[in-house]
C-alpha atoms as a PDB file:
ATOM      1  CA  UNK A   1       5.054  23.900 -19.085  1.00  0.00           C
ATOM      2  CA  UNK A   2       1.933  24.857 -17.617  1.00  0.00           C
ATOM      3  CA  UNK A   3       0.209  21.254 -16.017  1.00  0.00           C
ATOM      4  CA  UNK A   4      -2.846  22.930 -13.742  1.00  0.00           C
ATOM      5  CA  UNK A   5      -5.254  22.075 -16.573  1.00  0.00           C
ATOM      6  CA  UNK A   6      -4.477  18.587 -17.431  1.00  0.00           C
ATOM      7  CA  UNK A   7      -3.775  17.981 -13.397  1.00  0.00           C
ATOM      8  CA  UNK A   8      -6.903  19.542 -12.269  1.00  0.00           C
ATOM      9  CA  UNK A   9      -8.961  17.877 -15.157  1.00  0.00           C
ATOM     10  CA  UNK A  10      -7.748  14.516 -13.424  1.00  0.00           C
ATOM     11  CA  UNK A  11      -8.319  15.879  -9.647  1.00  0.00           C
ATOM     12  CA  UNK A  12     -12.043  16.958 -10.707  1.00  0.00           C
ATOM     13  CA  UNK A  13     -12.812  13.101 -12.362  1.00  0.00           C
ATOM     14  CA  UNK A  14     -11.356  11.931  -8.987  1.00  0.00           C
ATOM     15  CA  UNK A  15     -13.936  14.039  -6.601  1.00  0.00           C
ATOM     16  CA  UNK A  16     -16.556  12.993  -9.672  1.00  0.00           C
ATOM     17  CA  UNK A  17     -16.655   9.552  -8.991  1.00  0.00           C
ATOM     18  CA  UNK A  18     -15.916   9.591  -4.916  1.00  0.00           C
ATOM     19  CA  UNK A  19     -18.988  12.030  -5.332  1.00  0.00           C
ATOM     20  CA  UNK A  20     -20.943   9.176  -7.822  1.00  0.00           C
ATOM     21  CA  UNK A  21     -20.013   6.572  -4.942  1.00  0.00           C
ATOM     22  CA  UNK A  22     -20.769   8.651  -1.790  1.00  0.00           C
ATOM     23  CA  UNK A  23     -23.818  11.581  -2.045  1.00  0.00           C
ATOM     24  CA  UNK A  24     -22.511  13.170   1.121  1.00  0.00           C
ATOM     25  CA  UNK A  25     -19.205  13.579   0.051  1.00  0.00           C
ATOM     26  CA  UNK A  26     -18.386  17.028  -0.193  1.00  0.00           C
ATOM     27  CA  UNK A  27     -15.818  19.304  -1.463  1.00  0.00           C
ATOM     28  CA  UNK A  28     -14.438  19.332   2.325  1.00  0.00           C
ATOM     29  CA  UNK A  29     -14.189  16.023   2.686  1.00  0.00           C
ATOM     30  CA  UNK A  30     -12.237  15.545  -0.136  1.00  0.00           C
ATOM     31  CA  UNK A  31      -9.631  18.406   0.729  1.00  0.00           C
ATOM     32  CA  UNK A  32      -9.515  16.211   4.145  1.00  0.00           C
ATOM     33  CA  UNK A  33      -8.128  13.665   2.261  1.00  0.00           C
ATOM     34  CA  UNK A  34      -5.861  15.475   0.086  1.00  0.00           C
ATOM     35  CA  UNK A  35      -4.326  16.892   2.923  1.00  0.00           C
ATOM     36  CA  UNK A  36      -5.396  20.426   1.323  1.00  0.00           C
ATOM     37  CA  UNK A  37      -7.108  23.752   2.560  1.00  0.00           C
ATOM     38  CA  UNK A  38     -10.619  23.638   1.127  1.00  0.00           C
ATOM     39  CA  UNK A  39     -10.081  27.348   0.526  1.00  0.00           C
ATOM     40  CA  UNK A  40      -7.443  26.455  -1.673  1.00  0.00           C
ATOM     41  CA  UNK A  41      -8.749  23.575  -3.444  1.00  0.00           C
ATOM     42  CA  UNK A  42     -11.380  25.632  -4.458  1.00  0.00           C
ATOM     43  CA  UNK A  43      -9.510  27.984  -5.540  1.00  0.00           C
ATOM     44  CA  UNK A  44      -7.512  25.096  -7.931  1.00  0.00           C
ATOM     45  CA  UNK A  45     -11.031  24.393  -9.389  1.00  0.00           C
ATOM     46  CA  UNK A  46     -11.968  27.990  -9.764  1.00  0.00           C
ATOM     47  CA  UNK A  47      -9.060  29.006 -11.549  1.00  0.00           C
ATOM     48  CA  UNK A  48      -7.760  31.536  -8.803  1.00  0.00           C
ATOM     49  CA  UNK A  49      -5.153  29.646  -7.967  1.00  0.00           C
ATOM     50  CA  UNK A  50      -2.541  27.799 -10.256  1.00  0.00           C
ATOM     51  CA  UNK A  51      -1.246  24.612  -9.360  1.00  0.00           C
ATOM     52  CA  UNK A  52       2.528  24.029  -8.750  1.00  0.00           C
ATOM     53  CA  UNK A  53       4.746  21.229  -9.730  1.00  0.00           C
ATOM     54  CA  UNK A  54       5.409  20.474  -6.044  1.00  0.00           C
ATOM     55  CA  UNK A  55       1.740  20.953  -4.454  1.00  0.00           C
ATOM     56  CA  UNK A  56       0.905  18.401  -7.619  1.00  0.00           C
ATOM     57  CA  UNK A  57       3.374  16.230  -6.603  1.00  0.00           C
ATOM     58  CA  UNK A  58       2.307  15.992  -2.771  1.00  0.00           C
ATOM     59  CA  UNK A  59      -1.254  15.253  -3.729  1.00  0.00           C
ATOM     60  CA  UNK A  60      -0.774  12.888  -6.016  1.00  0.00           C
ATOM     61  CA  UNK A  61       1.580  11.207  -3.407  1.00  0.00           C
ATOM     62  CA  UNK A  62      -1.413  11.342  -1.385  1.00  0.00           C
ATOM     63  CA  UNK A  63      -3.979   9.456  -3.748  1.00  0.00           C
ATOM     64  CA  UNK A  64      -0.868   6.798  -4.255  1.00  0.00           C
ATOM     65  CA  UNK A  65      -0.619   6.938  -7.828  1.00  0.00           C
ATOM     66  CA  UNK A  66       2.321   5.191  -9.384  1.00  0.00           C
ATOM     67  CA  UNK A  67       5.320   7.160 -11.233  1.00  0.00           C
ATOM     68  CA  UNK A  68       3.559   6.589 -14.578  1.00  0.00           C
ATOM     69  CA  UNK A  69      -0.063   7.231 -13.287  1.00  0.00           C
ATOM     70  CA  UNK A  70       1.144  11.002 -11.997  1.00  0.00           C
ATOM     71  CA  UNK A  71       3.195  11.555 -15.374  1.00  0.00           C
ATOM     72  CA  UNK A  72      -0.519  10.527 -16.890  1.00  0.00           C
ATOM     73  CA  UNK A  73      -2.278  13.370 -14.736  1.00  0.00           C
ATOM     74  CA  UNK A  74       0.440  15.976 -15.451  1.00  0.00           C
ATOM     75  CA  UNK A  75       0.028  15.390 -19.538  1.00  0.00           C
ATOM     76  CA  UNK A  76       3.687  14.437 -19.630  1.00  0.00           C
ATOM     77  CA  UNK A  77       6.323  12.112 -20.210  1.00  0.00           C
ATOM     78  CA  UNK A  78       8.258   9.893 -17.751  1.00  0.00           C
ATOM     79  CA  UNK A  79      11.276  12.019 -18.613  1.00  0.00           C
ATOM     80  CA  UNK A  80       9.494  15.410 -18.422  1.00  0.00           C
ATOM     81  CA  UNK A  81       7.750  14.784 -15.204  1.00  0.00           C
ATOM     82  CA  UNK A  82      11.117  14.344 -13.500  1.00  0.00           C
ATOM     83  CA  UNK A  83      10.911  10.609 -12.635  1.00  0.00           C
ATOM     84  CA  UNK A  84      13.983   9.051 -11.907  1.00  0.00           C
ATOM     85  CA  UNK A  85      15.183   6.388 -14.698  1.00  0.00           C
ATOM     86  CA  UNK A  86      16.862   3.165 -13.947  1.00  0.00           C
ATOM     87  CA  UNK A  87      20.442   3.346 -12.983  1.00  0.00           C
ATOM     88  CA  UNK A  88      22.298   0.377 -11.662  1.00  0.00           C
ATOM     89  CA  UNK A  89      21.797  -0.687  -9.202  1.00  0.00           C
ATOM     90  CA  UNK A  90      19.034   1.404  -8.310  1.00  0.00           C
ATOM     91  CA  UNK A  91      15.797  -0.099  -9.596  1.00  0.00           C
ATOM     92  CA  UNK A  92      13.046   1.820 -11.529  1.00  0.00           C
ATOM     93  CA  UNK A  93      10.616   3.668  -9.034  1.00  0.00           C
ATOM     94  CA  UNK A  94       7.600   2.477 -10.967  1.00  0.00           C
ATOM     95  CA  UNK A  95       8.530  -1.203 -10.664  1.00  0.00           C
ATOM     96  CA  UNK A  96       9.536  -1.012  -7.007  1.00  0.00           C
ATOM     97  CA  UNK A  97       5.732   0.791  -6.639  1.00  0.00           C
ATOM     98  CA  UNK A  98       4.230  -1.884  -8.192  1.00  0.00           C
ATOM     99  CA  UNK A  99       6.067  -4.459  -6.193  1.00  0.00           C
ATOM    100  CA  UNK A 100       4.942  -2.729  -2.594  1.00  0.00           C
ATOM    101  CA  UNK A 101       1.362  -1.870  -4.003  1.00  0.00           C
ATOM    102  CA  UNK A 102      -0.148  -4.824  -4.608  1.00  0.00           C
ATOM    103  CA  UNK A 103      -0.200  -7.582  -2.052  1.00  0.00           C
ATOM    104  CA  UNK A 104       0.190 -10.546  -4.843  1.00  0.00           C
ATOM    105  CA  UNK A 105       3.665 -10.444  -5.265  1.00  0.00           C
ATOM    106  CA  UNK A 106       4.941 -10.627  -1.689  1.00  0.00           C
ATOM    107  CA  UNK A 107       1.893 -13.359  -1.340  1.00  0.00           C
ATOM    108  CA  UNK A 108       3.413 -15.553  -4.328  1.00  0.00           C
ATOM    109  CA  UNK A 109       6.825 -15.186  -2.876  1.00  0.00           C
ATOM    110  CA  UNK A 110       5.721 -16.658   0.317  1.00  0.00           C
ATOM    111  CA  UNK A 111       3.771 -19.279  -1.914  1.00  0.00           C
ATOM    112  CA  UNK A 112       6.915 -19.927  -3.061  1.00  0.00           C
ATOM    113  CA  UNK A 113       7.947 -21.326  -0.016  1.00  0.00           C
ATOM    114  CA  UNK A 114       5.152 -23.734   0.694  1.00  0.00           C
ATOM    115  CA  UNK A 115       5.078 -27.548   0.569  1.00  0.00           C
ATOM    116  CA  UNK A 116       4.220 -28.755  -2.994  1.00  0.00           C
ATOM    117  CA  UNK A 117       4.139 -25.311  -4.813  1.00  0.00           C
ATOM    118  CA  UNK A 118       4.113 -25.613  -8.670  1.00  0.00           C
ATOM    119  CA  UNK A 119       5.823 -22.913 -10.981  1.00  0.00           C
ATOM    120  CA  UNK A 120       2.484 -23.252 -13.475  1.00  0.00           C
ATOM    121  CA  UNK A 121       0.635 -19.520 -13.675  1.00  0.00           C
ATOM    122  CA  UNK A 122      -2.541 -21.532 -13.894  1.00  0.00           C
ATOM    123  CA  UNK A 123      -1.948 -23.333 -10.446  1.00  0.00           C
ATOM    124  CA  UNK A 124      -0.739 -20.394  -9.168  1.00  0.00           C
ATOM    125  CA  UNK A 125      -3.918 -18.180 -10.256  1.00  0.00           C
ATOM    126  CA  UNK A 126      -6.135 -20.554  -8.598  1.00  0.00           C
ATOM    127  CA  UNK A 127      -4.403 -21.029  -5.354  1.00  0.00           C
ATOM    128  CA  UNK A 128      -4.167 -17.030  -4.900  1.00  0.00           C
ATOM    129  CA  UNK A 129      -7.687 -16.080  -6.297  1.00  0.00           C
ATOM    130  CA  UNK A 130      -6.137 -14.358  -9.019  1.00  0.00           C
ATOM    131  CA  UNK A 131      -5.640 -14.424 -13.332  1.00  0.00           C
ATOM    132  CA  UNK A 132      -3.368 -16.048 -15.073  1.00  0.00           C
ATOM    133  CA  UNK A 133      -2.284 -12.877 -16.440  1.00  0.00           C
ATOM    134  CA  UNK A 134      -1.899 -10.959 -13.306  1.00  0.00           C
ATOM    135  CA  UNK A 135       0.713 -14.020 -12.024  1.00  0.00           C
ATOM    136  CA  UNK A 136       2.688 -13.854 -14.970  1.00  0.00           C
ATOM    137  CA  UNK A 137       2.578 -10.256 -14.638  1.00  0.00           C
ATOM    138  CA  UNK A 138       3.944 -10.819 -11.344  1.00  0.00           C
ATOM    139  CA  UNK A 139       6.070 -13.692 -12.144  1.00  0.00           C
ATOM    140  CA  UNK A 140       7.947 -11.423 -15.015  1.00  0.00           C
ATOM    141  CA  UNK A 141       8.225  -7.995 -12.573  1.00  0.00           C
ATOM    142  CA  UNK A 142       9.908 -10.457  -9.137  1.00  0.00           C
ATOM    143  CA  UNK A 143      12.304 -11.680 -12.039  1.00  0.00           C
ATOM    144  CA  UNK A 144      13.174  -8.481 -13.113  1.00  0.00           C
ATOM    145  CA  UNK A 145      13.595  -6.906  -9.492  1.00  0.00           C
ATOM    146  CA  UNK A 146      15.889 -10.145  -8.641  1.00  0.00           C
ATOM    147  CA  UNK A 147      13.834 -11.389  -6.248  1.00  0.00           C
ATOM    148  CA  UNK A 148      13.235 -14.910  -7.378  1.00  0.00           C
ATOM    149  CA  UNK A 149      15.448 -16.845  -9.360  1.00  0.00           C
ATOM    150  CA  UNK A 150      14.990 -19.946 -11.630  1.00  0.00           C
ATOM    151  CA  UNK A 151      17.771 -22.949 -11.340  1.00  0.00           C
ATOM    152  CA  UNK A 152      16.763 -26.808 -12.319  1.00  0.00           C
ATOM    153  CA  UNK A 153      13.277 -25.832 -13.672  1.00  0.00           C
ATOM    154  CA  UNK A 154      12.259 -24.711 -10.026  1.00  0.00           C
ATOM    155  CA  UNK A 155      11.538 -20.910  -9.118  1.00  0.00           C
ATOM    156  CA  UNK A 156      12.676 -20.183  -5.599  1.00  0.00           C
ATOM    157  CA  UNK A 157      12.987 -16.527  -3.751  1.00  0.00           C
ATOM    158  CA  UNK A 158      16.473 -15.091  -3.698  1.00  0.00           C
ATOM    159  CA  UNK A 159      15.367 -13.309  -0.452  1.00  0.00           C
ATOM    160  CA  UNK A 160      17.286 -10.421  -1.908  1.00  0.00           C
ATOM    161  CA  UNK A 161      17.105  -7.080  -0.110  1.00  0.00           C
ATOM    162  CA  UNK A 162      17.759  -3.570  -1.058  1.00  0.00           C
ATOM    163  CA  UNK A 163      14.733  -3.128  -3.443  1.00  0.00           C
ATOM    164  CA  UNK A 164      15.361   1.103  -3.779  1.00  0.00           C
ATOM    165  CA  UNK A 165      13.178   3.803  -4.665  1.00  0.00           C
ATOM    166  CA  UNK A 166      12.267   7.271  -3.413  1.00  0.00           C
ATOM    167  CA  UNK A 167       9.950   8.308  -0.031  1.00  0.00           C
ATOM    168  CA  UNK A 168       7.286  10.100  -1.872  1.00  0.00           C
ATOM    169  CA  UNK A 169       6.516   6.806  -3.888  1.00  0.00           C
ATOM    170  CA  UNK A 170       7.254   4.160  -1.132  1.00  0.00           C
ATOM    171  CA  UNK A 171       4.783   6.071   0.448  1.00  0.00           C
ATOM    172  CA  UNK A 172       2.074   6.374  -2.007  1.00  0.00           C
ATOM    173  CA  UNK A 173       3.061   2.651  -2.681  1.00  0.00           C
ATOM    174  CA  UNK A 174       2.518   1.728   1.311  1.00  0.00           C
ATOM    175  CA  UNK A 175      -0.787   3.491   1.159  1.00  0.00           C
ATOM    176  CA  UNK A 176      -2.585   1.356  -1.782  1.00  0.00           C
ATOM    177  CA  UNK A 177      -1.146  -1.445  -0.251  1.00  0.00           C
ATOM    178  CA  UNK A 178      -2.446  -0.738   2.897  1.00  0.00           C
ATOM    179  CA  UNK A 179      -6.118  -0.396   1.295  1.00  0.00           C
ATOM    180  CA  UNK A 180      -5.779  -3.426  -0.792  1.00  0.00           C
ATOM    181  CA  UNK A 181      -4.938  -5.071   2.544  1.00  0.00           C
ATOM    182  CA  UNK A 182      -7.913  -4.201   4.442  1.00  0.00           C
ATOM    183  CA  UNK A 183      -9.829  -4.811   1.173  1.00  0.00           C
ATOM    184  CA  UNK A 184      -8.687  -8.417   1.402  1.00  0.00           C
ATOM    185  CA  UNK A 185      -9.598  -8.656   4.691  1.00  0.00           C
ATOM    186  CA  UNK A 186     -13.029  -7.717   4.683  1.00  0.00           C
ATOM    187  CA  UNK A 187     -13.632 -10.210   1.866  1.00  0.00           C
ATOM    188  CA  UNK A 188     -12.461 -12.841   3.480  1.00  0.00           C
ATOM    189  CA  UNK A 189     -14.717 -12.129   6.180  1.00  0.00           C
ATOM    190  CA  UNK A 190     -17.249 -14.161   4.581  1.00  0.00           C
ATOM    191  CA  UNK A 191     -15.472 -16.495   2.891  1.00  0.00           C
ATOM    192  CA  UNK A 192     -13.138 -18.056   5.142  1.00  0.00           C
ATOM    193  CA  UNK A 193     -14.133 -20.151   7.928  1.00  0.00           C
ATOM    194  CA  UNK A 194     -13.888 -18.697  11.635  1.00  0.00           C
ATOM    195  CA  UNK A 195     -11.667 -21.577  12.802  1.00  0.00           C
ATOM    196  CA  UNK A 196      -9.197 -20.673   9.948  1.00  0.00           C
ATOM    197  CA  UNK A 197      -8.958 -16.698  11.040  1.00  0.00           C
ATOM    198  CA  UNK A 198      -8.564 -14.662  14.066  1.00  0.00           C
ATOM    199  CA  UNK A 199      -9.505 -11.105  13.928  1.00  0.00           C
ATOM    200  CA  UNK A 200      -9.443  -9.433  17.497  1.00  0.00           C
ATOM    201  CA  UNK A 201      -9.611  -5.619  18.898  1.00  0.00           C
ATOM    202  CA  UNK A 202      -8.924  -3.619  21.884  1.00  0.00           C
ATOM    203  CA  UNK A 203     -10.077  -0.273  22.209  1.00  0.00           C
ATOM    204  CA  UNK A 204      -8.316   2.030  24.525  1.00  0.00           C
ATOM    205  CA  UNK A 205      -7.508   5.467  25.972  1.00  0.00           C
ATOM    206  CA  UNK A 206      -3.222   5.664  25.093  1.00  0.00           C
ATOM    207  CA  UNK A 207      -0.476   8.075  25.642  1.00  0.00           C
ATOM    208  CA  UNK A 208       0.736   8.982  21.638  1.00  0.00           C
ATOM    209  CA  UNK A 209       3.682   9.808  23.633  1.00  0.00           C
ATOM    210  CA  UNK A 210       4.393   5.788  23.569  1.00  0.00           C
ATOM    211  CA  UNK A 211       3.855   4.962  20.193  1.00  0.00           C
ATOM    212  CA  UNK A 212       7.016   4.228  19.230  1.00  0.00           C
ATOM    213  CA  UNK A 213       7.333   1.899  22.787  1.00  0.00           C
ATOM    214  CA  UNK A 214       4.159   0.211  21.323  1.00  0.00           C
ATOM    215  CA  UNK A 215       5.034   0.330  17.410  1.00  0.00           C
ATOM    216  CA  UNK A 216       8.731  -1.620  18.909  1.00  0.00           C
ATOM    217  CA  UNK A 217       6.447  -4.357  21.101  1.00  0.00           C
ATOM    218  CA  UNK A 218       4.345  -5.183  17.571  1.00  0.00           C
ATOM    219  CA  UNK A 219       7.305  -5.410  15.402  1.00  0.00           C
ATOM    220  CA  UNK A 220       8.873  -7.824  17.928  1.00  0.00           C
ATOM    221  CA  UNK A 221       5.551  -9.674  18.061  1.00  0.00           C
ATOM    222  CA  UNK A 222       5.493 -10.322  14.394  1.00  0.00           C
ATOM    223  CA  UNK A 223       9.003 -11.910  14.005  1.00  0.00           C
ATOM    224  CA  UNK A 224       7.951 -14.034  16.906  1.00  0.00           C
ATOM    225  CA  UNK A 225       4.967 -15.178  15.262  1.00  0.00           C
ATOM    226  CA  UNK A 226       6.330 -15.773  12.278  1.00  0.00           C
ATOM    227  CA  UNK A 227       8.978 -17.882  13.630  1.00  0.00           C
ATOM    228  CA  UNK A 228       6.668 -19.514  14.853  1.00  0.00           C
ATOM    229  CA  UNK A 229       4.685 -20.591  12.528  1.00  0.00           C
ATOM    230  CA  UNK A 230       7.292 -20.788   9.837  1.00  0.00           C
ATOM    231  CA  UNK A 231       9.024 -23.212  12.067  1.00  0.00           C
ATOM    232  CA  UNK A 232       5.886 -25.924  11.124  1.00  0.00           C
ATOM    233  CA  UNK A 233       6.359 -29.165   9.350  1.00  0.00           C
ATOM    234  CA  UNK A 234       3.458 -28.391   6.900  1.00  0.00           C
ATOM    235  CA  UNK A 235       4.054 -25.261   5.168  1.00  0.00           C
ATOM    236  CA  UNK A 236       0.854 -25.397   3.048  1.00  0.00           C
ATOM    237  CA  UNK A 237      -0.796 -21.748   2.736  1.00  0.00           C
ATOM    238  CA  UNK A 238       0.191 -18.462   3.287  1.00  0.00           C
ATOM    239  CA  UNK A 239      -1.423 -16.219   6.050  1.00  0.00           C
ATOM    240  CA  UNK A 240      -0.902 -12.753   6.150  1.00  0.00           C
ATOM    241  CA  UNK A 241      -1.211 -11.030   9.867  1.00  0.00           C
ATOM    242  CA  UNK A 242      -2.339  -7.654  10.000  1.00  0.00           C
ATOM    243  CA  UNK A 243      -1.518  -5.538  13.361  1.00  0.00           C
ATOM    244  CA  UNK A 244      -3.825  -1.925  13.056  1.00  0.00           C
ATOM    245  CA  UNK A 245      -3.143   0.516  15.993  1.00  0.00           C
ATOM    246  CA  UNK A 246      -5.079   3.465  14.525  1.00  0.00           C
ATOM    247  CA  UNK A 247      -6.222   6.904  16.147  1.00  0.00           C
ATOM    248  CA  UNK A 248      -9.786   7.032  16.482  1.00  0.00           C
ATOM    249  CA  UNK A 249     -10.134  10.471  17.464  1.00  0.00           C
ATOM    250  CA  UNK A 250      -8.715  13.722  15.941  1.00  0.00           C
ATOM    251  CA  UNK A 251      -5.141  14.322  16.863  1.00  0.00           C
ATOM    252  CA  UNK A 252      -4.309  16.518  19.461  1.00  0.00           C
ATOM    253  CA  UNK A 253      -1.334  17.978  20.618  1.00  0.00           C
ATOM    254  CA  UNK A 254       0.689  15.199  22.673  1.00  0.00           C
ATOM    255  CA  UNK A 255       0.675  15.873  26.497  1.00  0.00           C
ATOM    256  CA  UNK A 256       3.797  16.028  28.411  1.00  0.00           C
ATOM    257  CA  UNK A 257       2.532  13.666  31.026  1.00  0.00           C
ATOM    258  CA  UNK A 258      -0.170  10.740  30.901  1.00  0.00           C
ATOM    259  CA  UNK A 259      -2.641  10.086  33.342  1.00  0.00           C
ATOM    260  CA  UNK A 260      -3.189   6.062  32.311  1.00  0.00           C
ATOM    261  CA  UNK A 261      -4.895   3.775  30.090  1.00  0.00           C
ATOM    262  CA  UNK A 262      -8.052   2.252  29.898  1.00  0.00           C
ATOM    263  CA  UNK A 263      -9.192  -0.204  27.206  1.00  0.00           C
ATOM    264  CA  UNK A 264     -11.966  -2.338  26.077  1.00  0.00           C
ATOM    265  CA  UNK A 265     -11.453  -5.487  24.097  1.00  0.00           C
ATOM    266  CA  UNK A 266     -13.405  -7.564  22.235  1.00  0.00           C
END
């Protein structure tokens, strides 16, 4: 089956309205962010060039579009656009997507776990800024994955691990999480009170050669911290902490020696 024209009828509503939101947007910007040739995107669009299954695939993947949003774009079914079904114990790639992609249900677990928490959507919805439907949305998907359980009226987190699914859609998964993240983030720049927040930066000239030194010291960091504060007697809200050690420059081919760092914080 032939799913260029249904795919590329999807990709072109996509540049549409980053186009409708952005005037200087262009045609090269957006195969920047598809991780595409522009030569060859244009040649999608023109008709020169079909699309394959696998080049559909890895762009999709790349705007982080669930298991049932990419069967939507290729004008088929779950079944015919090869993704995996349910088999135990393996858990259904577009559950596990949902559960990474959207910060509220790893928020309401941690809720979960805070000093006078109440199992009532409506409570919940106003604690987390949220609907009513969207927690009993969640509520319904973190029962289904096993990851909270209900015993004497009271829902508590089974801190159950091994939630499965495949590395093209944990990764489109991690990357609308990511956004929704920084989306949060920003908005609560406003809202929330400096003395409630901390949101620091250094700036600095690094060997990529160290990264994964540097990507060890911040994962050690943010067990520590959350010890930390876990530890307290008053368990009453639920912080998330957000660590961003980004490239600001176009990547370059990493040097076999480094001649030091420099940095400016602020």
């Amino acid at each position: 089956m032939d799913i260029s024209r249904p795919f590329l009828d999807q990709l072109g509503r996509e540049y549409r309205t980053r186009r409708a939101r952005n005037a200087a947007y262009s045609l090269r910007s957006f195969s920047r962010d598809l991780n595409v040739g522009s030569g060859r995107l244009s040649q999608y669009f023109s008709g020169q060039r079909s699309v394959t299954p696998k080049a559909a695939h890895r762009i999709m993947n790349r705007l982080g579009l669930s298991p049932v949003e990419q069967a939507h774009w290729l004008g088929l079914s779950l079944a015919q656009a090869s993704i995996p079904a349910p088999s135990a114990p393996e858990l259904l790639d577009q559950k596990v997507f949902e559960l990474i992609s959207e910060p509220i249900h790893f928020t309401l677990l941690s809720l979960m776990e805070t000093r006078g928490f109440r199992r009532e959507p409506r409570w919940i919805a106003a604690r987390l800024r949220s609907s009513v439907t969207e927690v009993t949305h969640s509520l319904r998907l973190l029962q289904d994955l096993g990851l909270i359980t209900e015993k004497d009226g009271k829902l508590t987190p089974t801190h159950a691990q091994g939630v499965r699914s495949s590395d093209g859609v944990q990764n489109a998964a991690l990357r609308k999480a990511h956004r929704r993240q920084l989306e949060q983030a920003i908005e609560g720049l406003e809202r929330i009170p400096l003395e409630l927040r901390d949101i620091t930066s250094i700036t600095l000239a690094a060997d990529p050669a160290r990264l994964n030194e540097a990507k060890a010291l911040i994962k050690d960091f943010r067990r520590k911290l959350a010890q930390l504060l876990e530890r307290g007697k008053n368990p009453s809200e639920v912080y998330r902490l957000q660590i961003q050690l980004i490239p600001l420059t176009e990547l370059s081919p990493i040097p076999n020696n480094s001649k030091g760092e420099r940095s400016r914080e602020n």
